[in-house]
PDB file of N, CA and C in Angstrom:
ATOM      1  N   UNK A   1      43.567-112.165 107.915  1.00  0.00           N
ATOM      2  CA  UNK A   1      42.478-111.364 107.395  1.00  0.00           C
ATOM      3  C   UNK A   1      43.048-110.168 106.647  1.00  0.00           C
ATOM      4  N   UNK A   2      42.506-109.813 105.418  1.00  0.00           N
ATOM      5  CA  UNK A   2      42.670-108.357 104.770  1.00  0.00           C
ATOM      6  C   UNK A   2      41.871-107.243 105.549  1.00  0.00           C
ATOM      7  N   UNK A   3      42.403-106.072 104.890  1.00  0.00           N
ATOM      8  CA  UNK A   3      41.623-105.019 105.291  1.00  0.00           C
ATOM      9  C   UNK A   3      41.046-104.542 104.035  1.00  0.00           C
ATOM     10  N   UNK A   4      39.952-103.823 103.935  1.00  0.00           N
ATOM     11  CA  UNK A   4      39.177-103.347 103.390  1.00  0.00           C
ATOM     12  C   UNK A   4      38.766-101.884 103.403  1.00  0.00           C
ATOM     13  N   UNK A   5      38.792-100.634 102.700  1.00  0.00           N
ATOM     14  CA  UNK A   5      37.990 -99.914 103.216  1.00  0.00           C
ATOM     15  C   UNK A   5      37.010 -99.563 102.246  1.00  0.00           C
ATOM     16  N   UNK A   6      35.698 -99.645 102.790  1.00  0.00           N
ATOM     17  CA  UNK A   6      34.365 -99.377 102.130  1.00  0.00           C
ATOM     18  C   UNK A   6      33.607 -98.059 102.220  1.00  0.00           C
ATOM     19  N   UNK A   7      33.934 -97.556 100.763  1.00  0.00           N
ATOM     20  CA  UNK A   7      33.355 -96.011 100.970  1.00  0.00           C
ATOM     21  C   UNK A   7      31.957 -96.219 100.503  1.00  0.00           C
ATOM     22  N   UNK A   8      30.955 -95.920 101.519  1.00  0.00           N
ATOM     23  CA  UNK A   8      29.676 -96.240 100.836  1.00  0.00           C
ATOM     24  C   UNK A   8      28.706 -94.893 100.537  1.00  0.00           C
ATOM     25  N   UNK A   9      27.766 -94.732  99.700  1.00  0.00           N
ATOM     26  CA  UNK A   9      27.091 -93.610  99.669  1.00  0.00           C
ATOM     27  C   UNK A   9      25.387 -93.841  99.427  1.00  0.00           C
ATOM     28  N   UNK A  10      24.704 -93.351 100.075  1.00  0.00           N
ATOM     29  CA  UNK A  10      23.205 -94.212 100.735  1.00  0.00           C
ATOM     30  C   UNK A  10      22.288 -93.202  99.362  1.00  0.00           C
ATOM     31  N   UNK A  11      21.394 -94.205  98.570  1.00  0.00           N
ATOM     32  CA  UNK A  11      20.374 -93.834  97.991  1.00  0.00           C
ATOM     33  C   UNK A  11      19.790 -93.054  98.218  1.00  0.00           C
ATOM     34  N   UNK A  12      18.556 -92.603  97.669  1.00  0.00           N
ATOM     35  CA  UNK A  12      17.434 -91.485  98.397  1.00  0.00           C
ATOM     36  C   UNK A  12      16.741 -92.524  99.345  1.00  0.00           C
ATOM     37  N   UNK A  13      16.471 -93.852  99.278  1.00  0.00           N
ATOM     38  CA  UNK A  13      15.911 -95.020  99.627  1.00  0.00           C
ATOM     39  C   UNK A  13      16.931 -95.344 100.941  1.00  0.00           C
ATOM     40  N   UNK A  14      17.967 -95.465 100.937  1.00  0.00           N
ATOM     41  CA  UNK A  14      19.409 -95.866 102.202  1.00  0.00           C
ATOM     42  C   UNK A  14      19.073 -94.098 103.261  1.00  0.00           C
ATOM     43  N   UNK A  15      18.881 -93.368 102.740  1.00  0.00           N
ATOM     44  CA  UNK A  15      18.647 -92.044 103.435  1.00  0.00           C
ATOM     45  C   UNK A  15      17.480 -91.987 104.587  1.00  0.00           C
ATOM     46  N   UNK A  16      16.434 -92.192 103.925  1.00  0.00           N
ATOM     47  CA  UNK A  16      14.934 -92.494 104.130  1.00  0.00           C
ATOM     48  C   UNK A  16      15.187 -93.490 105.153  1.00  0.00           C
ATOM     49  N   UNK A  17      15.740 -94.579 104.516  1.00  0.00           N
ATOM     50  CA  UNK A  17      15.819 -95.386 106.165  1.00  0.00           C
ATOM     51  C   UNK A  17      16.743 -95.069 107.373  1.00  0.00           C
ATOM     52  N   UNK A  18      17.899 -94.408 107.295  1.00  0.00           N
ATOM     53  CA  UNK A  18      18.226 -94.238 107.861  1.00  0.00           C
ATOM     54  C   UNK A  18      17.620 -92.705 108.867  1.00  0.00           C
ATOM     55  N   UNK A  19      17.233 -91.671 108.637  1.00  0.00           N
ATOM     56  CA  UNK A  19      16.608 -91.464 108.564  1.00  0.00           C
ATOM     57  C   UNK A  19      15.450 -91.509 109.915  1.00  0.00           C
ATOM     58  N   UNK A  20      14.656 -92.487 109.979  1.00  0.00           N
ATOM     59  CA  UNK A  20      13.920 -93.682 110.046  1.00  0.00           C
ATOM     60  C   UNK A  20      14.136 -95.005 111.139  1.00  0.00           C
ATOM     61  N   UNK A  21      15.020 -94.962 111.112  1.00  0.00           N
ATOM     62  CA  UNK A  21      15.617 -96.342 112.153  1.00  0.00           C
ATOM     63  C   UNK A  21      17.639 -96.186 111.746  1.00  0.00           C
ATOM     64  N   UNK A  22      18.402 -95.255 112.666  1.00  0.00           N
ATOM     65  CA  UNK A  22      19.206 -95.248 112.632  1.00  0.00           C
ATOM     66  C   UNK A  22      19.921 -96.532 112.900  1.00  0.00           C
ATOM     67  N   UNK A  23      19.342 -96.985 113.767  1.00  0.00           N
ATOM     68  CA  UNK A  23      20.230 -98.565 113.987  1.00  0.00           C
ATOM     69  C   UNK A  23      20.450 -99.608 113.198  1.00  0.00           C
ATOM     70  N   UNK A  24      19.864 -99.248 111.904  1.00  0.00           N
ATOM     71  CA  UNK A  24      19.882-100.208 110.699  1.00  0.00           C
ATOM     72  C   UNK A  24      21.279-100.281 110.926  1.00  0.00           C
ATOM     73  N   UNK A  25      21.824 -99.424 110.707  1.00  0.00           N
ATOM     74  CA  UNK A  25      23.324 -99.216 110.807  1.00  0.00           C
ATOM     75  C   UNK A  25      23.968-100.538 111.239  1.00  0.00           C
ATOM     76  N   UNK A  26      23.915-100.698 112.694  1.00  0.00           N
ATOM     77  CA  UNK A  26      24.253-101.649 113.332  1.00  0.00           C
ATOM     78  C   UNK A  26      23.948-103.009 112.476  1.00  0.00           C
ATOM     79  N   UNK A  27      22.306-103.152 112.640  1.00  0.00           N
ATOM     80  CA  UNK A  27      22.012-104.409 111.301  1.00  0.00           C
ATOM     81  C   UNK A  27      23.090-104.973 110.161  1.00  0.00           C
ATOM     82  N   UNK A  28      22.612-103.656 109.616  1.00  0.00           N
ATOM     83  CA  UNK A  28      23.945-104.232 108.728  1.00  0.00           C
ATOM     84  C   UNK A  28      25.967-104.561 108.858  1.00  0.00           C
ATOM     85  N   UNK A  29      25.800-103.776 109.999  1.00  0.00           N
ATOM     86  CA  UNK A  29      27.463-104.948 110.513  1.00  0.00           C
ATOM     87  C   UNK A  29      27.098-106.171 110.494  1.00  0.00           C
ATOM     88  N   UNK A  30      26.310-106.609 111.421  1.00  0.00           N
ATOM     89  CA  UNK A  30      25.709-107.737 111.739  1.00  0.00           C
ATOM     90  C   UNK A  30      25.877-108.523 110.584  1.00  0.00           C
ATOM     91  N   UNK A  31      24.824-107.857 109.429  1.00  0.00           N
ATOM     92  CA  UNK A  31      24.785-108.331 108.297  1.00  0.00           C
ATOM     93  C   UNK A  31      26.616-108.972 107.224  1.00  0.00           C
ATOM     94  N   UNK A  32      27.301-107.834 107.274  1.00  0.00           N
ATOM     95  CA  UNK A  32      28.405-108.380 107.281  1.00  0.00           C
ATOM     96  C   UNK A  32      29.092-109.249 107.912  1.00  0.00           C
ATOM     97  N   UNK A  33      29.151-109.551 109.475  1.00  0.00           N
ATOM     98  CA  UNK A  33      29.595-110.768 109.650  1.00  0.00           C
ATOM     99  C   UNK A  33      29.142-111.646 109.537  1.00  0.00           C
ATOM    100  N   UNK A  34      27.773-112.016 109.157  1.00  0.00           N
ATOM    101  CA  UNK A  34      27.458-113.107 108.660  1.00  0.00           C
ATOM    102  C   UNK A  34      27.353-113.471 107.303  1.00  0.00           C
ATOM    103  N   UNK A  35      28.470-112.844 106.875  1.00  0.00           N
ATOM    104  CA  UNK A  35      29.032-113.158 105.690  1.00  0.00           C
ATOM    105  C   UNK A  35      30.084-113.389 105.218  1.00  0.00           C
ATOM    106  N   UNK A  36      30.964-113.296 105.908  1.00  0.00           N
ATOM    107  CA  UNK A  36      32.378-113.451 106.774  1.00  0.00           C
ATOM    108  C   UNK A  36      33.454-112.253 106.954  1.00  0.00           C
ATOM    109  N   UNK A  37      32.474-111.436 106.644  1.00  0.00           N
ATOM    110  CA  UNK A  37      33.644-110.034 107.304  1.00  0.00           C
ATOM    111  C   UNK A  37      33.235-109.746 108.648  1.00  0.00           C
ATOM    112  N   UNK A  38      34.136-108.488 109.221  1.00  0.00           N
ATOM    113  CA  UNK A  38      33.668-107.811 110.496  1.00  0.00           C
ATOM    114  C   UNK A  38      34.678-106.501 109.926  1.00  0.00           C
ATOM    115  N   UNK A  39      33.440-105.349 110.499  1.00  0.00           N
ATOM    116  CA  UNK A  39      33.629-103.852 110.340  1.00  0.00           C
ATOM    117  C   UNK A  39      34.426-103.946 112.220  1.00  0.00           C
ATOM    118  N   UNK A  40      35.703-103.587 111.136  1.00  0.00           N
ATOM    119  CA  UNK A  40      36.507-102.666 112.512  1.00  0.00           C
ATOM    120  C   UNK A  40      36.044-101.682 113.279  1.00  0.00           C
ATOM    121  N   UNK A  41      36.162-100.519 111.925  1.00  0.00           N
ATOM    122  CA  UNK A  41      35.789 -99.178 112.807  1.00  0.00           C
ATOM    123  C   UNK A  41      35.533 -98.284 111.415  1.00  0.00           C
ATOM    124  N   UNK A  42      34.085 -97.746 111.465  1.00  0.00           N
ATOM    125  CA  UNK A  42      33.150 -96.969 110.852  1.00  0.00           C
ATOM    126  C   UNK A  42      32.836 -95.371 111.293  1.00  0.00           C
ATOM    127  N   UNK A  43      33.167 -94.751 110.380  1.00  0.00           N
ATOM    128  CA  UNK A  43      32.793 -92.898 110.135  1.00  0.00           C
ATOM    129  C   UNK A  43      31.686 -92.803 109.173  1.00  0.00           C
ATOM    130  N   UNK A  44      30.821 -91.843 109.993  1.00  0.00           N
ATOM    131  CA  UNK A  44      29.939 -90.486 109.141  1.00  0.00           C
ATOM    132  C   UNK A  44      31.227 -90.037 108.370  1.00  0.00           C
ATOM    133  N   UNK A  45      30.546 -89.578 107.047  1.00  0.00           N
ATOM    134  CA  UNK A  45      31.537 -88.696 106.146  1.00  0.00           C
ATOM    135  C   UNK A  45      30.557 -87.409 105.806  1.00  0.00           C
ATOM    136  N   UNK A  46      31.075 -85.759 105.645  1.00  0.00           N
ATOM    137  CA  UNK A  46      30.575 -85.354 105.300  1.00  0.00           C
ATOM    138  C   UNK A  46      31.138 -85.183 103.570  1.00  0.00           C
ATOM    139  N   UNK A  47      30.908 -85.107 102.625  1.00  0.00           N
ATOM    140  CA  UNK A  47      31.461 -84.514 101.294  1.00  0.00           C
ATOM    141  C   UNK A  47      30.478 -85.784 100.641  1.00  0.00           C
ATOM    142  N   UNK A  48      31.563 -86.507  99.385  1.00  0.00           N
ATOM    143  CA  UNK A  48      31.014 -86.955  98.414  1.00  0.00           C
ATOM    144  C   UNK A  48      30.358 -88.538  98.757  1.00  0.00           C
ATOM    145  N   UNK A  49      30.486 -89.067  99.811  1.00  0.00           N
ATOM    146  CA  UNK A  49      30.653 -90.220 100.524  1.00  0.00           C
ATOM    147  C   UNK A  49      30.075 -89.842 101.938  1.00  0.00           C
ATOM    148  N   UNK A  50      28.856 -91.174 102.235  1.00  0.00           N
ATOM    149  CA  UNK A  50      28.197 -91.109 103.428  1.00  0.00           C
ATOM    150  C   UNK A  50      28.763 -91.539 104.496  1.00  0.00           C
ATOM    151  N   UNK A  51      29.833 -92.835 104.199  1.00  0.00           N
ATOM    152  CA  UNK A  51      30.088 -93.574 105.508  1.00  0.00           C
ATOM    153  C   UNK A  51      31.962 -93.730 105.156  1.00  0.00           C
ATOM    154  N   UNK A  52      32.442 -94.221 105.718  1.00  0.00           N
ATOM    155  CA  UNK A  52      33.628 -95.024 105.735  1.00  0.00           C
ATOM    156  C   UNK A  52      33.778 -96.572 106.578  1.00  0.00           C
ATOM    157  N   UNK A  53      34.145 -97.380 106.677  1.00  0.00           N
ATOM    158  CA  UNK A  53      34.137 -98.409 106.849  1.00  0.00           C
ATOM    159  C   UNK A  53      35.154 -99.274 106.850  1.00  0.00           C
ATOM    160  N   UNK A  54      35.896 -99.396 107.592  1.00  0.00           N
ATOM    161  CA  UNK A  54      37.357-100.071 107.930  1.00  0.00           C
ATOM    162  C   UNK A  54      36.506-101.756 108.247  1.00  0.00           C
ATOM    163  N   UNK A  55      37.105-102.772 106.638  1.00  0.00           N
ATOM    164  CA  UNK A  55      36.066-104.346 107.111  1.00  0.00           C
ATOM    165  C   UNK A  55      37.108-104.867 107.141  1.00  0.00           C
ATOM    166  N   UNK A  56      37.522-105.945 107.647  1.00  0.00           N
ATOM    167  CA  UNK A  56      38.723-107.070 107.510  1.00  0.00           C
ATOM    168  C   UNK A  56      37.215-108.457 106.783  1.00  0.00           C
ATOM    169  N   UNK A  57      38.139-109.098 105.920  1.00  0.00           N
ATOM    170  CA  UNK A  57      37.606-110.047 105.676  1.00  0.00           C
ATOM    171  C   UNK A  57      38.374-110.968 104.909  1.00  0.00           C
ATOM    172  N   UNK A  58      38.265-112.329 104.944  1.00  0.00           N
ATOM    173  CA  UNK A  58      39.537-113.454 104.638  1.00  0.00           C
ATOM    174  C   UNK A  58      39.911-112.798 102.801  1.00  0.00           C
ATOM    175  N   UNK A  59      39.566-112.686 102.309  1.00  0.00           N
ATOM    176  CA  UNK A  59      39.865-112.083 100.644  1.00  0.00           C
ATOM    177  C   UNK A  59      38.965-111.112 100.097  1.00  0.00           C
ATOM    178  N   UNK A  60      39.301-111.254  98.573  1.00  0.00           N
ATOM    179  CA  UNK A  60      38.808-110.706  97.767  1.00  0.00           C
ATOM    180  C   UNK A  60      37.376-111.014  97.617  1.00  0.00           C
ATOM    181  N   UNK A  61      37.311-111.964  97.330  1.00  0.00           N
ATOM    182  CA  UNK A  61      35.818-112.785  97.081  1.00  0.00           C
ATOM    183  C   UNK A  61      35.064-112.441  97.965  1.00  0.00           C
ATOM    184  N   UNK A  62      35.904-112.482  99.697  1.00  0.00           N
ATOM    185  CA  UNK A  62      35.007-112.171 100.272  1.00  0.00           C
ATOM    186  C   UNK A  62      34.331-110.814 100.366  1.00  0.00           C
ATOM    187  N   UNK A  63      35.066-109.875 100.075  1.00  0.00           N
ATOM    188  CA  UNK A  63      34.429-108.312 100.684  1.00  0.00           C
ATOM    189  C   UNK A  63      33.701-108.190  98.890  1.00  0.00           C
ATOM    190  N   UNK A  64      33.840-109.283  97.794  1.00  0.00           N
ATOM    191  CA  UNK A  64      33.027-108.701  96.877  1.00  0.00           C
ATOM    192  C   UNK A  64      31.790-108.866  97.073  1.00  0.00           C
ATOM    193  N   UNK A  65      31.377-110.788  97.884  1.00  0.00           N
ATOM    194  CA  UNK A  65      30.310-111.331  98.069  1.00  0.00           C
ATOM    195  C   UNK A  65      29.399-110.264  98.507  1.00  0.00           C
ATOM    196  N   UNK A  66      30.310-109.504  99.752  1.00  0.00           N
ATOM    197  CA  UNK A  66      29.648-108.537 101.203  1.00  0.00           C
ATOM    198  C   UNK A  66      29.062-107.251 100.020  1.00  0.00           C
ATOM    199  N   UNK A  67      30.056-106.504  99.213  1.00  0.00           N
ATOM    200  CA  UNK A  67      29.371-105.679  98.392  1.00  0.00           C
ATOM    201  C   UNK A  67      28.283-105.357  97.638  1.00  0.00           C
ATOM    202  N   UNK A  68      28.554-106.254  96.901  1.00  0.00           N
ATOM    203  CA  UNK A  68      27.275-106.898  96.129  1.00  0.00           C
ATOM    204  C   UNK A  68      26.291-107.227  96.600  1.00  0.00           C
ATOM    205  N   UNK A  69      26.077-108.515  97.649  1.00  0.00           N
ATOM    206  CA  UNK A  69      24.796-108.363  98.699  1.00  0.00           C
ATOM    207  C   UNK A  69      24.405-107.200  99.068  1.00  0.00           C
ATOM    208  N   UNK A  70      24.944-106.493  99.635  1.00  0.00           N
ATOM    209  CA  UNK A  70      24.866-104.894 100.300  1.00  0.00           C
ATOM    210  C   UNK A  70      23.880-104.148  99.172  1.00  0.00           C
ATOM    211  N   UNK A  71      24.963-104.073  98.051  1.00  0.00           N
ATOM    212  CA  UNK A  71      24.220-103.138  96.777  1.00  0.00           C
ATOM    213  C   UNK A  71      22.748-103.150  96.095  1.00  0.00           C
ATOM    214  N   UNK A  72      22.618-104.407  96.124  1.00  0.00           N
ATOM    215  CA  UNK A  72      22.241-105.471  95.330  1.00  0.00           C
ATOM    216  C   UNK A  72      20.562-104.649  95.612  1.00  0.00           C
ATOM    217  N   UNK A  73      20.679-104.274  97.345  1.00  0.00           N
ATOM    218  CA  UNK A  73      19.232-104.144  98.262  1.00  0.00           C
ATOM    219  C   UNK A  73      19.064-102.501  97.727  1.00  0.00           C
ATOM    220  N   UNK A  74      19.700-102.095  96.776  1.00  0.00           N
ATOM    221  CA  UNK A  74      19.302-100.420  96.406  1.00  0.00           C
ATOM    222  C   UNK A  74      19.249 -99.480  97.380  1.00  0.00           C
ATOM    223  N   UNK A  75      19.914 -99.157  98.780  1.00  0.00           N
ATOM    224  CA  UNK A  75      20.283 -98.444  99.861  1.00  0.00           C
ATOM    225  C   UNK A  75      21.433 -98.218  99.704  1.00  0.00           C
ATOM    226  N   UNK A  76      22.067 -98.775  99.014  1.00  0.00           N
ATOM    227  CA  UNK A  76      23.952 -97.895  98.941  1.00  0.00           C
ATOM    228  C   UNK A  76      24.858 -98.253  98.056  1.00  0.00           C
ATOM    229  N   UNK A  77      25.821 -97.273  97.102  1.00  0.00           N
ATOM    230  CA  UNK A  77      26.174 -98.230  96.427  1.00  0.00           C
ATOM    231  C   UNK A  77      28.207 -98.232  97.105  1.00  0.00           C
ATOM    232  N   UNK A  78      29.073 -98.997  97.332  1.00  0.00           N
ATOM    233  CA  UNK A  78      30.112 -99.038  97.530  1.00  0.00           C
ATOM    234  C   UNK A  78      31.581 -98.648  96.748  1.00  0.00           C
ATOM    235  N   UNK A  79      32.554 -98.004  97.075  1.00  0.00           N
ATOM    236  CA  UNK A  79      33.584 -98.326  96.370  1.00  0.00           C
ATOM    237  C   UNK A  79      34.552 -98.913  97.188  1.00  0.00           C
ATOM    238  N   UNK A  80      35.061 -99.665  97.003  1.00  0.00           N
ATOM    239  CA  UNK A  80      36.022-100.781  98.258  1.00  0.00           C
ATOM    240  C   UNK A  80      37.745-100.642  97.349  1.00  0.00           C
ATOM    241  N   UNK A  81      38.296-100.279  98.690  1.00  0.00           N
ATOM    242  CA  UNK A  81      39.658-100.441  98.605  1.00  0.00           C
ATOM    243  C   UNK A  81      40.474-101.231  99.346  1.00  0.00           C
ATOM    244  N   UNK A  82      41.723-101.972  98.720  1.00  0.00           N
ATOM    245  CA  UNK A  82      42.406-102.764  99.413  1.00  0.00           C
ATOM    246  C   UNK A  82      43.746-102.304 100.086  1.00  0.00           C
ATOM    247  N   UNK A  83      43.660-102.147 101.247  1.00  0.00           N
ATOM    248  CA  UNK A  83      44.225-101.705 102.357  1.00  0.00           C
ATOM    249  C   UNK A  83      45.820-102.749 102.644  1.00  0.00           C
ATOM    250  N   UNK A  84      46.881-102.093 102.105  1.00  0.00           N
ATOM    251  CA  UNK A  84      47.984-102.609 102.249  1.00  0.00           C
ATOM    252  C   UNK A  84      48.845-102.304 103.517  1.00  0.00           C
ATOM    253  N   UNK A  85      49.534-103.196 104.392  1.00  0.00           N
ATOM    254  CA  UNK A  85      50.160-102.256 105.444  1.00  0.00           C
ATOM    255  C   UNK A  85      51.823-102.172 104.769  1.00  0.00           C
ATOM    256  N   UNK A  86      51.798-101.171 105.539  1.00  0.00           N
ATOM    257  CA  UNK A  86      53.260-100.434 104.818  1.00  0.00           C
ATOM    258  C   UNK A  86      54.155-101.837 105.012  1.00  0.00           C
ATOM    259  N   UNK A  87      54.646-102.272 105.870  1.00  0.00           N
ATOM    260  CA  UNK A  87      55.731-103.219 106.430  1.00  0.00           C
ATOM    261  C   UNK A  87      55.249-104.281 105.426  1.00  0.00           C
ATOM    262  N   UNK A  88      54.177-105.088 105.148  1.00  0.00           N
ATOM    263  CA  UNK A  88      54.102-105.722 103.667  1.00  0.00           C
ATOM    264  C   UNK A  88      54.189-105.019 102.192  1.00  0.00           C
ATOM    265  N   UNK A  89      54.266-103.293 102.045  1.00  0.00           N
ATOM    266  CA  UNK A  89      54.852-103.013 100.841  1.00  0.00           C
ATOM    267  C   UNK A  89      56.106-102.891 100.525  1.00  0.00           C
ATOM    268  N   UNK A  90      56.379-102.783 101.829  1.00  0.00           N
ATOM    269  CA  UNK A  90      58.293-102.380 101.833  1.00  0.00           C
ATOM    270  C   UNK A  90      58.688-103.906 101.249  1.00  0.00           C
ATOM    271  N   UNK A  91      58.092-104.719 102.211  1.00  0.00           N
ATOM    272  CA  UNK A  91      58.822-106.257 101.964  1.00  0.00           C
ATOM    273  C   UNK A  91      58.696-106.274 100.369  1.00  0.00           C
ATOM    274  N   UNK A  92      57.620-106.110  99.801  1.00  0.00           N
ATOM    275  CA  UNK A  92      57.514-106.502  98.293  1.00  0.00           C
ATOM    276  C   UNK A  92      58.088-105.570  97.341  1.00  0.00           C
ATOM    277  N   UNK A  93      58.726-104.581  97.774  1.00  0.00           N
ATOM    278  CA  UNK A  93      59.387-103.682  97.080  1.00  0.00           C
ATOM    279  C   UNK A  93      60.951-104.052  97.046  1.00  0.00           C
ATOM    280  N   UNK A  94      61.244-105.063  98.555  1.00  0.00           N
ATOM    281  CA  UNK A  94      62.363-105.356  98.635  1.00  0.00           C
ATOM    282  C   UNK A  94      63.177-106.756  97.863  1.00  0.00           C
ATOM    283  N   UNK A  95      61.881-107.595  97.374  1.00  0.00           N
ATOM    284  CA  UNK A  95      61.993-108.545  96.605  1.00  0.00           C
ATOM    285  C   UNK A  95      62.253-108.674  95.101  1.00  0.00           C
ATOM    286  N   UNK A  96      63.343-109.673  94.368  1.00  0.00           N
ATOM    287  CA  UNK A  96      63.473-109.237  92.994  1.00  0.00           C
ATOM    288  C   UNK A  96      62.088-108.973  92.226  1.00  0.00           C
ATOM    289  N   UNK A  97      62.192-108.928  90.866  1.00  0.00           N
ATOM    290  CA  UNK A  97      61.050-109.381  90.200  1.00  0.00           C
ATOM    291  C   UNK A  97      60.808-110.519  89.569  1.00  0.00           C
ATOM    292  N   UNK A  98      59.865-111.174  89.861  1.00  0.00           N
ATOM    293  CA  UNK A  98      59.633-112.210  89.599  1.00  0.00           C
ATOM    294  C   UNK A  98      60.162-112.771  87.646  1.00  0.00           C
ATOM    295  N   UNK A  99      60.844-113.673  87.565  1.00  0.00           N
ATOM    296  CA  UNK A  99      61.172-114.558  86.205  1.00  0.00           C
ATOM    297  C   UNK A  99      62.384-113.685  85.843  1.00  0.00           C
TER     298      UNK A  99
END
């Protein structure tokens, strides 16, 4: 599995519900694993960004599918980063260059 981290920031509409029924929250993990990710481990943010969101999910495709669904519903929009662990950058730093 990759890691993911999903900086999300909630509409006037994502506010309102939350808001409203805090446990949406939860819902929507839910909602992500049935899509084939799972949220590790999730922060309140205070500044420019509402949430943080540590997702593992098998690729790319997958955490775009999860985004996009997510967005798509006008409650938040995402910026997703791909989460490298050091001990796989070293290795690829330690390898020629390719051709």
């Amino acid at each position: 599995m990759r890691t993911f981290l999903l900086l999300s920031t909630l509409s006037s509409q994502g506010l309102q519900t939350l808001a409203t029924t805090p446990e949406r929250l939860f819902e929507v993990n839910r909602e992500i694993e049935s899509i084939g990710g799972r949220v590790v481990r999730q922060w309140a943010l205070l500044g420019a960004y509402d949430f943080l969101s540590v997702v593992e999910a098998p690729d790319e495709r997958t955490i775009s599918r999860i985004t996009v669904e997510l967005a798509s519903r006008g409650s938040a929009s995402f910026e997703t980063l791909t989460a490298i662990p050091v001990d796989e950058l070293i290795d690829a730093l330690d390898q020629p260059p390719p051709g």
